[in-house]
PDB file of N, CA and C in Angstrom:
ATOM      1  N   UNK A   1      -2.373   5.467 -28.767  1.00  0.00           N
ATOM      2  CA  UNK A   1      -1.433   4.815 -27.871  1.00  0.00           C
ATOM      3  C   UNK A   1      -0.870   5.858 -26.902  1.00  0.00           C
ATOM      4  N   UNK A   2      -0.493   5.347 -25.728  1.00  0.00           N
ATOM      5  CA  UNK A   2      -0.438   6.458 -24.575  1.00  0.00           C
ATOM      6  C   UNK A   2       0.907   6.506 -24.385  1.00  0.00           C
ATOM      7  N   UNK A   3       2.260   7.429 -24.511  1.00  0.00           N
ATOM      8  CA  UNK A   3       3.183   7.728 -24.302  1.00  0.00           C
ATOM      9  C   UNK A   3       3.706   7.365 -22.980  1.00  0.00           C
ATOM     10  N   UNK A   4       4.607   6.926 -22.841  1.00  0.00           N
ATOM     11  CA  UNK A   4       5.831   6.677 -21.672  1.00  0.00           C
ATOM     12  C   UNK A   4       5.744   8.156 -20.655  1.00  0.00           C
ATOM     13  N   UNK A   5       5.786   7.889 -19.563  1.00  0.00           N
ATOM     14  CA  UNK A   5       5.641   9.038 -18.873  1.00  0.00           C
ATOM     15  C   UNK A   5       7.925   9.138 -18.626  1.00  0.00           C
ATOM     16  N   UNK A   6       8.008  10.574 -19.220  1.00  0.00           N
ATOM     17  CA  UNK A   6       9.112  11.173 -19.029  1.00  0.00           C
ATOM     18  C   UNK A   6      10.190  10.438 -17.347  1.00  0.00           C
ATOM     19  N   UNK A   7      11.255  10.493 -17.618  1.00  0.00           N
ATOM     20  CA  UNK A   7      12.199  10.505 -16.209  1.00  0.00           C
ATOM     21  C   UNK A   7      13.027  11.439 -16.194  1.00  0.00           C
ATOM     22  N   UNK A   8      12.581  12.708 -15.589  1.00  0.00           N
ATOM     23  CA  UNK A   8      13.556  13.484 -15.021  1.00  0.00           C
ATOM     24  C   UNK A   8      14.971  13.256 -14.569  1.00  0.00           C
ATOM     25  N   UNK A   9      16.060  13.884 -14.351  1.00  0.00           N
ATOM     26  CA  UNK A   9      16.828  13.761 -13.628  1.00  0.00           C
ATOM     27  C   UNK A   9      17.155  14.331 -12.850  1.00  0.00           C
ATOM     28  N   UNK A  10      16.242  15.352 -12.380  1.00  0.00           N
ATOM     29  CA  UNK A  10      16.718  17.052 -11.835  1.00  0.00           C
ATOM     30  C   UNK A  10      15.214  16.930 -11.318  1.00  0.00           C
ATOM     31  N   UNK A  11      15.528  17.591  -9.833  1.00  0.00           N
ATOM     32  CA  UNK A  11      13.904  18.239  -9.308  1.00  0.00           C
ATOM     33  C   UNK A  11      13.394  19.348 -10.107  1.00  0.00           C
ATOM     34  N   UNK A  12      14.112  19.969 -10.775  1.00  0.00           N
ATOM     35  CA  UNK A  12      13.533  21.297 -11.831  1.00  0.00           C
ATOM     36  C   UNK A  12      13.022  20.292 -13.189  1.00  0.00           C
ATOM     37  N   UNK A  13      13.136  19.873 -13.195  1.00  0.00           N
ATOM     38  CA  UNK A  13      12.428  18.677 -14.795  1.00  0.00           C
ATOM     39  C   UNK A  13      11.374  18.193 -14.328  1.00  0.00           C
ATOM     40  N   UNK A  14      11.521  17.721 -12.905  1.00  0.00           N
ATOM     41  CA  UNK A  14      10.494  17.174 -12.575  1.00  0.00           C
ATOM     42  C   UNK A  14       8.909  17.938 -12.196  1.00  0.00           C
ATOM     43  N   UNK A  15       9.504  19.127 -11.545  1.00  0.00           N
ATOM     44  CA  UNK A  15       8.579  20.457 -11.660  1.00  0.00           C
ATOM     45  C   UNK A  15       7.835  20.957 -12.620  1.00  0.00           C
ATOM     46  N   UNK A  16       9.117  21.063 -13.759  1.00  0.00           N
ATOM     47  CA  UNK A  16       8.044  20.811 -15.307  1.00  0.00           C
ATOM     48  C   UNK A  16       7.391  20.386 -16.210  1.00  0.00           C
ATOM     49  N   UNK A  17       7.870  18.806 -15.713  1.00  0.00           N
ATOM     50  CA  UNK A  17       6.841  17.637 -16.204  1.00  0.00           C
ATOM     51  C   UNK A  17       5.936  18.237 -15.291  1.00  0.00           C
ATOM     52  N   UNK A  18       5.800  18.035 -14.811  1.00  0.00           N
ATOM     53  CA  UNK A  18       4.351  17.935 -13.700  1.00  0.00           C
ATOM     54  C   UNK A  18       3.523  19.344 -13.790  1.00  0.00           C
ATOM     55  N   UNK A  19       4.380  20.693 -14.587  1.00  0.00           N
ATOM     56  CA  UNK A  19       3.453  21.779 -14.132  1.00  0.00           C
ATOM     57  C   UNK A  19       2.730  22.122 -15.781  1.00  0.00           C
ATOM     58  N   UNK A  20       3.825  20.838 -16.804  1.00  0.00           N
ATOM     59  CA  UNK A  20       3.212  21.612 -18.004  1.00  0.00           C
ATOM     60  C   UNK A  20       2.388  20.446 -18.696  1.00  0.00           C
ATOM     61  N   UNK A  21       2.867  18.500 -17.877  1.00  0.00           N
ATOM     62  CA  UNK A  21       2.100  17.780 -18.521  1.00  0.00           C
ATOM     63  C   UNK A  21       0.446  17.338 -18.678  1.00  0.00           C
ATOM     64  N   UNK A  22      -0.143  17.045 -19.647  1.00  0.00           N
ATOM     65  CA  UNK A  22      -1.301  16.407 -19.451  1.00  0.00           C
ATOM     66  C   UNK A  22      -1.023  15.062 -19.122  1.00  0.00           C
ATOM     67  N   UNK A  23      -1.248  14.380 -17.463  1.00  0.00           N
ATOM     68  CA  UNK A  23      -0.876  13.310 -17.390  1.00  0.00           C
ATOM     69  C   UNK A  23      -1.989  12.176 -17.907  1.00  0.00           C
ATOM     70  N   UNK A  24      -3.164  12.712 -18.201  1.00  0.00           N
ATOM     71  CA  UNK A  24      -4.131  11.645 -19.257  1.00  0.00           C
ATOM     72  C   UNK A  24      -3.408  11.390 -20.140  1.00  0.00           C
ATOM     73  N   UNK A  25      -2.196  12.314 -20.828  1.00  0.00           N
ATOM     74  CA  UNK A  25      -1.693  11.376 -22.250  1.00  0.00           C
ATOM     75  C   UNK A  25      -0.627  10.452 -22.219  1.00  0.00           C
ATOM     76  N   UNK A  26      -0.256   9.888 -20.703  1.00  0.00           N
ATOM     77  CA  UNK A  26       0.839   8.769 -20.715  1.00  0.00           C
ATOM     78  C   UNK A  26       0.340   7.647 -19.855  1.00  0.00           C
ATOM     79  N   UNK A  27       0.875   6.377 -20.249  1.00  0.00           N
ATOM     80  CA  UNK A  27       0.527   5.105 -19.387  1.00  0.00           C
ATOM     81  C   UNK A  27       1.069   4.587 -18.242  1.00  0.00           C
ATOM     82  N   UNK A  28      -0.237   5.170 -17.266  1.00  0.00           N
ATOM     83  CA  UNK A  28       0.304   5.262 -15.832  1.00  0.00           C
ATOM     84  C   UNK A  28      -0.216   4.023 -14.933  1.00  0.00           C
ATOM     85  N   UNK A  29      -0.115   3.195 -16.040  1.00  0.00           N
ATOM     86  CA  UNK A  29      -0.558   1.588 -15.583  1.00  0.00           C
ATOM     87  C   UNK A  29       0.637   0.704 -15.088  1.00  0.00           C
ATOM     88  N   UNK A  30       1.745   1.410 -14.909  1.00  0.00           N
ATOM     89  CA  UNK A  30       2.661   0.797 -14.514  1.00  0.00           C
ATOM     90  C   UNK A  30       2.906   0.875 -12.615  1.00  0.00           C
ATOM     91  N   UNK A  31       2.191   2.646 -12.816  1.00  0.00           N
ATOM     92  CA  UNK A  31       2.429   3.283 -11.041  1.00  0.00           C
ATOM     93  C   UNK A  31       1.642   2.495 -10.571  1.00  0.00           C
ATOM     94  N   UNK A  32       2.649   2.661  -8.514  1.00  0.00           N
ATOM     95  CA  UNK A  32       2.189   2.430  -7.857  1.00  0.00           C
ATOM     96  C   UNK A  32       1.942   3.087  -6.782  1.00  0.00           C
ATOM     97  N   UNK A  33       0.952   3.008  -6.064  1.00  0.00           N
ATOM     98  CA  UNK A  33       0.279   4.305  -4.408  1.00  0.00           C
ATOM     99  C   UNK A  33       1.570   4.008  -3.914  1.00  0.00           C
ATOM    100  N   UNK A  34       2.169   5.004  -3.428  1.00  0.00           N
ATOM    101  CA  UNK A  34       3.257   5.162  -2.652  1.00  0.00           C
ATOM    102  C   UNK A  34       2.641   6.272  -1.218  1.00  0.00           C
ATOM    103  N   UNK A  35       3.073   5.486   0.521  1.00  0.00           N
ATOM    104  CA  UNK A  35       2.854   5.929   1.062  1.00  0.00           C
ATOM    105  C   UNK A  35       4.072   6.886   2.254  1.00  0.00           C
ATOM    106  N   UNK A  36       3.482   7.934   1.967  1.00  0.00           N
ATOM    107  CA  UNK A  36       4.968   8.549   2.803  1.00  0.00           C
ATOM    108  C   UNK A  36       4.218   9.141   4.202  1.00  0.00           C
ATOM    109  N   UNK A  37       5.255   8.380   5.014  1.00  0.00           N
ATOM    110  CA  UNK A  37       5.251   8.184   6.385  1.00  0.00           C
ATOM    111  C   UNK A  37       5.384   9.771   7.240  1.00  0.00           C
ATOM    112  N   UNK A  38       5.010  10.565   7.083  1.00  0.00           N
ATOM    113  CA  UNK A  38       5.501  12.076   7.836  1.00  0.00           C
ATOM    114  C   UNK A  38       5.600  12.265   9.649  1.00  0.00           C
ATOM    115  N   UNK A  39       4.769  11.120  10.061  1.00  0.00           N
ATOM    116  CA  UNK A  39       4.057  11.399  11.623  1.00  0.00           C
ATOM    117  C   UNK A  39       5.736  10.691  12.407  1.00  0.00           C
ATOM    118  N   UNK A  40       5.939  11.787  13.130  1.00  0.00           N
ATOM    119  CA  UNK A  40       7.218  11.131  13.829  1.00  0.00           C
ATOM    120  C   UNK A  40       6.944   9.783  14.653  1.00  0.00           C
ATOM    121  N   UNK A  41       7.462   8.685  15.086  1.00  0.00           N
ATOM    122  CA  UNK A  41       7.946   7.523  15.817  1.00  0.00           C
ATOM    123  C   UNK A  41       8.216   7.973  16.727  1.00  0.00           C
ATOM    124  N   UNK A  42       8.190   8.401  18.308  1.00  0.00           N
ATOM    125  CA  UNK A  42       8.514   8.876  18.892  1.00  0.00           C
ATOM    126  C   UNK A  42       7.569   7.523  20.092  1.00  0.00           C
ATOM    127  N   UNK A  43       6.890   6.781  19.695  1.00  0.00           N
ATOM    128  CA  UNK A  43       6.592   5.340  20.841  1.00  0.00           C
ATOM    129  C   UNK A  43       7.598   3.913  20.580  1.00  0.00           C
ATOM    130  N   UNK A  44       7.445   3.462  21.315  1.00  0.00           N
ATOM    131  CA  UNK A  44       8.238   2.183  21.521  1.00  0.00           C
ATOM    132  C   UNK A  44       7.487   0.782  21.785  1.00  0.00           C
ATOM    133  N   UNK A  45       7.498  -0.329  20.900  1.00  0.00           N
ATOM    134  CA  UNK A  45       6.645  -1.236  20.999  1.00  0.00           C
ATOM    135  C   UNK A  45       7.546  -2.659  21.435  1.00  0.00           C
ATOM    136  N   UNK A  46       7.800  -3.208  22.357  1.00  0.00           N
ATOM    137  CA  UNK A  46       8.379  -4.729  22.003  1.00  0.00           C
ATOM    138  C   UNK A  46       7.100  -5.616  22.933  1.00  0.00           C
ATOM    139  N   UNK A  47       7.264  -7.081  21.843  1.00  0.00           N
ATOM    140  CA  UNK A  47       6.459  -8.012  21.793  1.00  0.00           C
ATOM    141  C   UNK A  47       6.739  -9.221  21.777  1.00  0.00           C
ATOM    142  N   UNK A  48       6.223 -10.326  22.353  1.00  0.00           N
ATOM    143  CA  UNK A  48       7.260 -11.292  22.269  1.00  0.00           C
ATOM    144  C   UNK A  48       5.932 -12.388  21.156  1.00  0.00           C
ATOM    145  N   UNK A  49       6.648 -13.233  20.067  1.00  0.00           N
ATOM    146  CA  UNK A  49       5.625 -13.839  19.717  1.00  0.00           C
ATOM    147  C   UNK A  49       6.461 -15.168  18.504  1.00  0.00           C
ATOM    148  N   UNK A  50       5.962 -15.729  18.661  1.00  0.00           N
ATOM    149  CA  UNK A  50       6.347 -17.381  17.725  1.00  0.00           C
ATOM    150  C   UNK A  50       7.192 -17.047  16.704  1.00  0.00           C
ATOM    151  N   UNK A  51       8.282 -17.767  16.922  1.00  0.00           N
ATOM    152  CA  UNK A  51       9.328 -17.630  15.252  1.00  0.00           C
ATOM    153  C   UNK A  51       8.687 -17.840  14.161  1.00  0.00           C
ATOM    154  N   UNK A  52       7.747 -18.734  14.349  1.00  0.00           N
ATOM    155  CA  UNK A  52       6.958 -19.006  13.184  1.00  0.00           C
ATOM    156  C   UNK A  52       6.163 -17.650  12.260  1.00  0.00           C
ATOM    157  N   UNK A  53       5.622 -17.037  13.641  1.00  0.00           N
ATOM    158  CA  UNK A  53       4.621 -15.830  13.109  1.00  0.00           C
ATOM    159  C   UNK A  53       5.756 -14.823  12.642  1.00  0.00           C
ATOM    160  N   UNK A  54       6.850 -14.306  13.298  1.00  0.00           N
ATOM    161  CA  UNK A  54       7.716 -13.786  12.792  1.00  0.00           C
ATOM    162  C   UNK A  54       8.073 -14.016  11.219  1.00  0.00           C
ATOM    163  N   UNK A  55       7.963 -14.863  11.141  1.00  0.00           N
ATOM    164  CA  UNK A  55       9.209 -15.313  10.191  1.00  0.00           C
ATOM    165  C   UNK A  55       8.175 -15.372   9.139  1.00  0.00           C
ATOM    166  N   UNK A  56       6.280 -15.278   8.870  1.00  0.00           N
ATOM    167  CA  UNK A  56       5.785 -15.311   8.387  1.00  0.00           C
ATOM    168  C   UNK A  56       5.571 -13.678   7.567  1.00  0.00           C
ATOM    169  N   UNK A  57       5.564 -13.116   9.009  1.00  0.00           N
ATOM    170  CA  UNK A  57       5.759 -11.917   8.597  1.00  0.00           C
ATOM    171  C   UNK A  57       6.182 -11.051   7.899  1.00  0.00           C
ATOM    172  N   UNK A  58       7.689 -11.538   8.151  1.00  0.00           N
ATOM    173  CA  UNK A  58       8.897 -10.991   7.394  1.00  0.00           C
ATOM    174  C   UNK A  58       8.894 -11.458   5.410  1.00  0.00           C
ATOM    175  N   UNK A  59       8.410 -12.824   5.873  1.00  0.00           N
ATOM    176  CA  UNK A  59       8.279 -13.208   4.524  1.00  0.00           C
ATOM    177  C   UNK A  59       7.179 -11.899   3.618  1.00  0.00           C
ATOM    178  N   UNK A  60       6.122 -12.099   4.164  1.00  0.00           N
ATOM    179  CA  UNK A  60       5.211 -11.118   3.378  1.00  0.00           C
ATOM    180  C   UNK A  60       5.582  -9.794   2.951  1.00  0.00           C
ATOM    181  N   UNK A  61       6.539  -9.621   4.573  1.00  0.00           N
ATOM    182  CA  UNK A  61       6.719  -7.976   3.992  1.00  0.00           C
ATOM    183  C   UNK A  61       7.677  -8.098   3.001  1.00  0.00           C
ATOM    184  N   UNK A  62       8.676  -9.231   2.671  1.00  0.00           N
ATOM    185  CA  UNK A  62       9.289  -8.946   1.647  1.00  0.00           C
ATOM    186  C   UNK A  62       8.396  -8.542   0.315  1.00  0.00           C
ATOM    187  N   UNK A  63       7.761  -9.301   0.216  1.00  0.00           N
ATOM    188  CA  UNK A  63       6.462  -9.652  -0.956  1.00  0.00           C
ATOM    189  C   UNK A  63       5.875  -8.460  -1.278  1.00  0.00           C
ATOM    190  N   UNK A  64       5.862  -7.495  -0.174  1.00  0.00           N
ATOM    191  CA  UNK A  64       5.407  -6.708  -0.606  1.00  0.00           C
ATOM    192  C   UNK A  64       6.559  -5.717  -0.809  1.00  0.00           C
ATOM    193  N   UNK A  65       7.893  -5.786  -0.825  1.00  0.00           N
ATOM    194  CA  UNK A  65       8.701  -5.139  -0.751  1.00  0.00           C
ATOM    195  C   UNK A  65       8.871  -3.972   0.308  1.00  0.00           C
ATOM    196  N   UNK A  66       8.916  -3.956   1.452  1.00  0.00           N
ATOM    197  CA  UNK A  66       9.137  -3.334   2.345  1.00  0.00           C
ATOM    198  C   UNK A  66       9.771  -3.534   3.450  1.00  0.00           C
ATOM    199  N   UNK A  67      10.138  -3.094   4.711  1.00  0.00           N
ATOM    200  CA  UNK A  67      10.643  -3.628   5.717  1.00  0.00           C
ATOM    201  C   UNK A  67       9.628  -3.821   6.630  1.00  0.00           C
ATOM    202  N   UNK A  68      10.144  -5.391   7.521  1.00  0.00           N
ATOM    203  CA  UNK A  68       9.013  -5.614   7.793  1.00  0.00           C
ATOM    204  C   UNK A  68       8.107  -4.759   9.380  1.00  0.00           C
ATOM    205  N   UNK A  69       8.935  -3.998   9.992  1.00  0.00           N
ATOM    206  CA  UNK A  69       9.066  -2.980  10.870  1.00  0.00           C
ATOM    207  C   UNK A  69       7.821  -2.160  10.034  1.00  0.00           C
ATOM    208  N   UNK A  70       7.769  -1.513   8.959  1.00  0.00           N
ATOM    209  CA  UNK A  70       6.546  -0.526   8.421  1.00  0.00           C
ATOM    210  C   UNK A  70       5.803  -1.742   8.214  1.00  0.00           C
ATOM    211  N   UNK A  71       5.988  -2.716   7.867  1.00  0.00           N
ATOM    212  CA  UNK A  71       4.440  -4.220   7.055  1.00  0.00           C
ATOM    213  C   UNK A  71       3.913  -4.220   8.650  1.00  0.00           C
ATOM    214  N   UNK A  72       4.586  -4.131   9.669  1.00  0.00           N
ATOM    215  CA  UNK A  72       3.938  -4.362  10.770  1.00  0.00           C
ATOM    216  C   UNK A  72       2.971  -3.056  11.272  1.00  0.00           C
ATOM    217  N   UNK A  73       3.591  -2.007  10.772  1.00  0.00           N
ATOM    218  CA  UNK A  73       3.093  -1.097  11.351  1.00  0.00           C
ATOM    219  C   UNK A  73       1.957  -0.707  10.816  1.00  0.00           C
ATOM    220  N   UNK A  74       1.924  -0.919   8.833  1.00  0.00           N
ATOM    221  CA  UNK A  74       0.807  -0.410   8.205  1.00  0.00           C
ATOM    222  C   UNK A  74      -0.318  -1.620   8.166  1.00  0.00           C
ATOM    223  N   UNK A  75       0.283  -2.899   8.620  1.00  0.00           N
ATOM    224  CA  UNK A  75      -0.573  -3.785   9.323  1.00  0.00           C
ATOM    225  C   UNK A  75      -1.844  -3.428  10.465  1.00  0.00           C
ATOM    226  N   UNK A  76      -0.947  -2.447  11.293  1.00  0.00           N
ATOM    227  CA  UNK A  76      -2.263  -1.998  12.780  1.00  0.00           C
ATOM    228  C   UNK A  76      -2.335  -0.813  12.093  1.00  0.00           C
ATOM    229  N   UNK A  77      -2.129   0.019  11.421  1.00  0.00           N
ATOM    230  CA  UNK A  77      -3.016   0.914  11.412  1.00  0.00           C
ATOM    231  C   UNK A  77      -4.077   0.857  10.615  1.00  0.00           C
ATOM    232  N   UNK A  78      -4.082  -0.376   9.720  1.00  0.00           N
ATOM    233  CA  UNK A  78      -5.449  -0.792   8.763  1.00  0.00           C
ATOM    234  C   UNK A  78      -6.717  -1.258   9.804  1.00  0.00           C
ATOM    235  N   UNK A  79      -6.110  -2.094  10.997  1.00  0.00           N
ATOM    236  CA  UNK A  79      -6.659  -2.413  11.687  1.00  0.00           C
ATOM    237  C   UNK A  79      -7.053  -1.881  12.467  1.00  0.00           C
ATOM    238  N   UNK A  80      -7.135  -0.387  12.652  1.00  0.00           N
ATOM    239  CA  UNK A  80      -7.642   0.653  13.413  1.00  0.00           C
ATOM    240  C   UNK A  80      -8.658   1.794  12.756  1.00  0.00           C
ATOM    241  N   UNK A  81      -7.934   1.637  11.558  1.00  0.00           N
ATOM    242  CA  UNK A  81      -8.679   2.354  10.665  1.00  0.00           C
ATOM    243  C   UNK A  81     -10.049   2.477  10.283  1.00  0.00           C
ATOM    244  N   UNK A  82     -10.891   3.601  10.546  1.00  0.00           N
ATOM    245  CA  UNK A  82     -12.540   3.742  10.545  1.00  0.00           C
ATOM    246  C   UNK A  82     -12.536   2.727   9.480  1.00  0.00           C
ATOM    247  N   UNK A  83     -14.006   2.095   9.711  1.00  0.00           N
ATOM    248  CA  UNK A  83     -14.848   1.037   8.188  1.00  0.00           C
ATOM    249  C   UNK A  83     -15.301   2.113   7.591  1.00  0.00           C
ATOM    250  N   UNK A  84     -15.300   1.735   6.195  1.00  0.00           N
ATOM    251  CA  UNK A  84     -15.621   2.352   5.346  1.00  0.00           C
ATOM    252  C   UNK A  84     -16.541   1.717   4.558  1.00  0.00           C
ATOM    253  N   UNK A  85     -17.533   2.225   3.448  1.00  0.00           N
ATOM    254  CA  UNK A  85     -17.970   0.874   2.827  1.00  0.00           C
ATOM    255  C   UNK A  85     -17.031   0.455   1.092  1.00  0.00           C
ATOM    256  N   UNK A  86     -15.918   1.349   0.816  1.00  0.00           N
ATOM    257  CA  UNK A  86     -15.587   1.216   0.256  1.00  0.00           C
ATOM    258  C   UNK A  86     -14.251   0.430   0.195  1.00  0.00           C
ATOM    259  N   UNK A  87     -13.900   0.543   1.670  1.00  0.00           N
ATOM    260  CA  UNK A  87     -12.725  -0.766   2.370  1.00  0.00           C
ATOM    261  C   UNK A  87     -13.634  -1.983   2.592  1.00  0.00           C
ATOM    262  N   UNK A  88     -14.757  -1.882   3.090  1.00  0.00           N
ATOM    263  CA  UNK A  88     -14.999  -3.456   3.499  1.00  0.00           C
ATOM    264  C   UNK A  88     -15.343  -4.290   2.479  1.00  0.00           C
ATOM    265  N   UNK A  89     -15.423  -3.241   0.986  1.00  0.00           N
ATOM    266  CA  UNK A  89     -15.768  -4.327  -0.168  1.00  0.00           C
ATOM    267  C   UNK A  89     -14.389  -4.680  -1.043  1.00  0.00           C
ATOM    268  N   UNK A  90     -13.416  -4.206  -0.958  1.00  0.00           N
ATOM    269  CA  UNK A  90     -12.162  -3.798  -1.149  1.00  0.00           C
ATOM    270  C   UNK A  90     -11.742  -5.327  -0.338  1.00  0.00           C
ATOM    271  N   UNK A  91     -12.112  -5.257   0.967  1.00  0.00           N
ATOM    272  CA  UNK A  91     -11.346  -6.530   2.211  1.00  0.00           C
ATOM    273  C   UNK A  91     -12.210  -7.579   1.700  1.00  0.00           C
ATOM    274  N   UNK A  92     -13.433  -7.361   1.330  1.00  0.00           N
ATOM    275  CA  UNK A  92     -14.287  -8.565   1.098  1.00  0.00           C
ATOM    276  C   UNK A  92     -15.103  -8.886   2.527  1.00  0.00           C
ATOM    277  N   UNK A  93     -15.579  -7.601   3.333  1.00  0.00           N
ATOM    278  CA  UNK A  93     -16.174  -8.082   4.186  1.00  0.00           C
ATOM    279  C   UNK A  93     -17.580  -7.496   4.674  1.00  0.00           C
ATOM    280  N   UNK A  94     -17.813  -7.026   3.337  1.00  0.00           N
ATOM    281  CA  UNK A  94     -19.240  -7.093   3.255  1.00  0.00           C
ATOM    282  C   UNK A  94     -20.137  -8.165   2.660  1.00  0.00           C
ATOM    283  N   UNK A  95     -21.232  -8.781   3.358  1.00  0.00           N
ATOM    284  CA  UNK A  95     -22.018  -9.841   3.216  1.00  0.00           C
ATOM    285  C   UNK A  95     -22.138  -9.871   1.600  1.00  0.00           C
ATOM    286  N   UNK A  96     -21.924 -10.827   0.648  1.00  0.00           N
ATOM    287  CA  UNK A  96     -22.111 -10.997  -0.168  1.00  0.00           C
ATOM    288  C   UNK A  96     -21.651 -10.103  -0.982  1.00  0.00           C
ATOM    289  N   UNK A  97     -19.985 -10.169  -1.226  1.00  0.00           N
ATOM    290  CA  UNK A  97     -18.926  -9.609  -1.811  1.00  0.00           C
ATOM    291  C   UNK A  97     -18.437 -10.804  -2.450  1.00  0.00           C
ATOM    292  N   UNK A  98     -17.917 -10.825  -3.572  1.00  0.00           N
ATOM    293  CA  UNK A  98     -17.158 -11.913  -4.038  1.00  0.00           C
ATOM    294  C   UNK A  98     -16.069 -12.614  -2.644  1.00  0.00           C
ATOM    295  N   UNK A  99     -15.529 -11.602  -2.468  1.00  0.00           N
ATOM    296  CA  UNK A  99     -14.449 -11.945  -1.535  1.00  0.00           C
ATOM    297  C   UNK A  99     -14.825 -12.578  -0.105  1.00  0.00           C
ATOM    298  N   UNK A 100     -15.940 -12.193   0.124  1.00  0.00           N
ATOM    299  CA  UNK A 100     -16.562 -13.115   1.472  1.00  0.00           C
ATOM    300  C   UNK A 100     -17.592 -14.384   1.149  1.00  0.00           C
ATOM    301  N   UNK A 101     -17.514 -14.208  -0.084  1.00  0.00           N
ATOM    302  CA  UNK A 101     -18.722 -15.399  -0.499  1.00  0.00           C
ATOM    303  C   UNK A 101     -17.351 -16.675  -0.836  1.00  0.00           C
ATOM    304  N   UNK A 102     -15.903 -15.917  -1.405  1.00  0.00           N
ATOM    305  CA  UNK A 102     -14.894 -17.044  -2.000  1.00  0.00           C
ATOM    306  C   UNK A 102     -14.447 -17.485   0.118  1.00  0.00           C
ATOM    307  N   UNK A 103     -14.479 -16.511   0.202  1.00  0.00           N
ATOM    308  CA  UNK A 103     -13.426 -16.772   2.151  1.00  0.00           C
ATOM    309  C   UNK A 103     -14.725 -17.984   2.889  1.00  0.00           C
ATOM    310  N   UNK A 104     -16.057 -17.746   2.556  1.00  0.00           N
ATOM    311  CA  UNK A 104     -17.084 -18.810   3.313  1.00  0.00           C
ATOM    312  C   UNK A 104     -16.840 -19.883   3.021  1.00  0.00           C
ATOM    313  N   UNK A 105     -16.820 -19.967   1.492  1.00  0.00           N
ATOM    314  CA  UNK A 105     -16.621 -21.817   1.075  1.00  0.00           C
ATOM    315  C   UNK A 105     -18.016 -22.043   0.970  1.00  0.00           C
ATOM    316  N   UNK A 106     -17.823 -23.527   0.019  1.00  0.00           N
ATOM    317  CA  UNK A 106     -19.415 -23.800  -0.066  1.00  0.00           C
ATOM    318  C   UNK A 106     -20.316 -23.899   0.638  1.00  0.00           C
TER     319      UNK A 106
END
């Protein structure tokens, strides 16, 4: 059985979890990818578009827990982002992926 991964309370605990643990021996089925934003904001975007789509928006980004200002943003940069073949089977948009065979319909 795989041990609880430790909670620090101190950046020095946390230094030493991390410099002395084997993290194979705790259950890290709980984490999640966390993305940290470093590239400064320094452009300006306004757009005008349907309350509806708005408001759809906002909903999701709650869902995903975020604000919806970054859901929008990590929205276009997926959408810019080189194909990969390990994203397009991931998106389901390689020919005969579960995910594009469920999105065709019978």
């Amino acid at each position: 059985m795989k041990r609880r991964l430790p909670a620090p309370r101190t950046d020095a605990a946390a230094a030493r979890v991390i410099a002395d643990a084997d993290l194979g021996r705790y259950d890290l089925s709980a984490m999640t990818p966390v993305r940290f934003e470093f590239a400064p904001k320094e452009a300006r975007v306004n757009m005008r578009m349907p309350g509806e789509l708005l408001g759809a928006v906002k909903a999701a980004a709650q869902e995903a827990r975020m604000p919806y200002q970054r859901f929008i943003r990590l929205t276009l940069e997926r959408a810019v982002a080189p194909r990969t073949p390990a994203r397009e089977r991931a998106e389901g948009t390689v020919p005969g992926s579960p995910k594009s065979r469920a999105r065709a319909g019978p």
